[in-house]
Structure formats: structure tokens, C-alpha cells
Protein backbone atom coordinates (compact mmCIF):
# COMPACT_ATOMS: atom_id res chain seq x y z
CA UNK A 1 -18.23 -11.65 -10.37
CA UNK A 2 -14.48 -10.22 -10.62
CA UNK A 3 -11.69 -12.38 -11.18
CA UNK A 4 -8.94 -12.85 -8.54
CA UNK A 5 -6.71 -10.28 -10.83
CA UNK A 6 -9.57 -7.84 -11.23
CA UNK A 7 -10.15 -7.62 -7.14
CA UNK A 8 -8.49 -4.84 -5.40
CA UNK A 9 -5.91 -6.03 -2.31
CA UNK A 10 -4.41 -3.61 -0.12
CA UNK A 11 -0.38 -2.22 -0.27
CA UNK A 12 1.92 -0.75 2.01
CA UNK A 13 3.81 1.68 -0.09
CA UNK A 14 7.15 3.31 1.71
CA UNK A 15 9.00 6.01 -0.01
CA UNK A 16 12.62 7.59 -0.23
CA UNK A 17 13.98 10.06 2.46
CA UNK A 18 14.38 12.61 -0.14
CA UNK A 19 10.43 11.87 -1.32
CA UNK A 20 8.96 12.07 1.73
CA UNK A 21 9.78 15.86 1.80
CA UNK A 22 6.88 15.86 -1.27
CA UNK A 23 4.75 12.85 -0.34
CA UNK A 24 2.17 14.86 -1.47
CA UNK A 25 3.21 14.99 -5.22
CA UNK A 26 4.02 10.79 -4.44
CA UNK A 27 0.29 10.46 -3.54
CA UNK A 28 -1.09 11.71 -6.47
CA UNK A 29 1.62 9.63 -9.19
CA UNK A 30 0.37 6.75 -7.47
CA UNK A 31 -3.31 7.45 -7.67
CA UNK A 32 -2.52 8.33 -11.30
CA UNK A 33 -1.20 4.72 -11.16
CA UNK A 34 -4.35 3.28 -9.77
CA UNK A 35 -3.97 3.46 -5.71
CA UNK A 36 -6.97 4.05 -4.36
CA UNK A 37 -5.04 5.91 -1.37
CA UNK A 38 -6.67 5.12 2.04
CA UNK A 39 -4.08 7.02 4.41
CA UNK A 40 -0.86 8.92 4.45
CA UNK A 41 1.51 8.52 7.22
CA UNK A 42 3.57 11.44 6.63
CA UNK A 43 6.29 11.01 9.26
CA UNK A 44 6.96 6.97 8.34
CA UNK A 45 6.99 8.49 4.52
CA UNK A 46 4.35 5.53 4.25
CA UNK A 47 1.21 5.57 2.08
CA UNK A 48 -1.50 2.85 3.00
CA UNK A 49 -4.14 2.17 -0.15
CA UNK A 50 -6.04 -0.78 -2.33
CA UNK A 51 -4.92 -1.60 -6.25
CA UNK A 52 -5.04 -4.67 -8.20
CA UNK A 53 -2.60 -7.01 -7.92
CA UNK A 54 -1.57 -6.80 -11.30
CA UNK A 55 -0.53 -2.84 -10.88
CA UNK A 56 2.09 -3.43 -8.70
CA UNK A 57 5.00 -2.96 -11.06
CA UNK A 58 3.18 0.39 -12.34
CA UNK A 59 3.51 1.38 -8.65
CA UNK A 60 6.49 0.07 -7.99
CA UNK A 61 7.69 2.49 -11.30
CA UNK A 62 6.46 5.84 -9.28
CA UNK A 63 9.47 7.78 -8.43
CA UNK A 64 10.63 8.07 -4.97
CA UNK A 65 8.87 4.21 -4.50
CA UNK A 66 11.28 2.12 -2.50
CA UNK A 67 9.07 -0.52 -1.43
CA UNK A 68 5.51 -1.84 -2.21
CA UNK A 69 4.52 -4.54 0.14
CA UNK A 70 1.00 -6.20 0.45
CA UNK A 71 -0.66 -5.93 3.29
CA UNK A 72 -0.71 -8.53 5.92
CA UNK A 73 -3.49 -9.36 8.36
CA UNK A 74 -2.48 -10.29 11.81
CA UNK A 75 -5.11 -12.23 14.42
CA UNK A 76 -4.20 -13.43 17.92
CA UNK A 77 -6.88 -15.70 19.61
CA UNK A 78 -8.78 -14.34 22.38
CA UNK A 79 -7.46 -15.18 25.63
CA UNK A 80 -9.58 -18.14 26.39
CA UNK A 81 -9.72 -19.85 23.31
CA UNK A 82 -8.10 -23.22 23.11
CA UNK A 83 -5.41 -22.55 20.63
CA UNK A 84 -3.07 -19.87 21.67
């Protein structure tokens, strides 16, 4: 079994203005960093992927990186269910 540290979570990761121009050589800095890259959203200069938690500085360090933000899970109840 993998420790909580060892267990991949999943990161938002937005870059600079100037860096989304060449997300593409972003991507691949970051996988060299250990981002398993899941999608590219070229036009929000956004890069959605799974690392360890411990790895976020490394990412962080990639140039052009202005934010890396863990990803959040959002659930509404259905509407008939007793707690809205």
C-alpha cells in the first residue's frame, strides 16, 4: 500500500501570458517534473494533470508557472434529496 505522500492527487496548473504562446514546451518541463499531464487547455493557458503532493514546489519551479492549485471536487445533491 502507498503512503498518503507517495499517492498521486490531481493539480490545476495556470501559466504566464507570455508562456502560453509555448505551452507546449511548459507541458513537457512539467512532465520532466513529474505531471502526469491529463489535458491542455490551450486558450485558459491551463494544464490539468496528477503528481504527488510532495512535487509541488518542483512544479511550482517550471518557468512560466504562475499558479499550481489542487484540484477541488464539487457535488450538489440531487434534486430530491433531503439536504440541499
Amino acid at each position: 500500500m502507498q503512503s498518503h505522500r507517495e499517492e498521486s492527487i490531481g493539480w490545476i496548473i495556470t501559466v504566464d501570458e507570455k508562456s502560453a504562446t509555448h505551452l507546449d514546451d511548459v507541458v513537457v518541463e512539467l512532465q520532466a517534473a513529474g505531471l502526469r499531464v491529463n489535458r491542455v487547455l490551450t486558450s485558459l493557458g491551463m494544464i490539468n494533470g496528477r503528481a504527488r503532493e510532495d512535487q509541488w514546489e518542483t512544479l511550482a519551479a517550471v518557468d512560466g508557472v504562475v499558479s499550481v492549485d489542487r484540484e477541488q471536487e464539487h457535488r450538489i445533491s440531487p434534486p430530491d434529496a433531503d439536504v440541499q
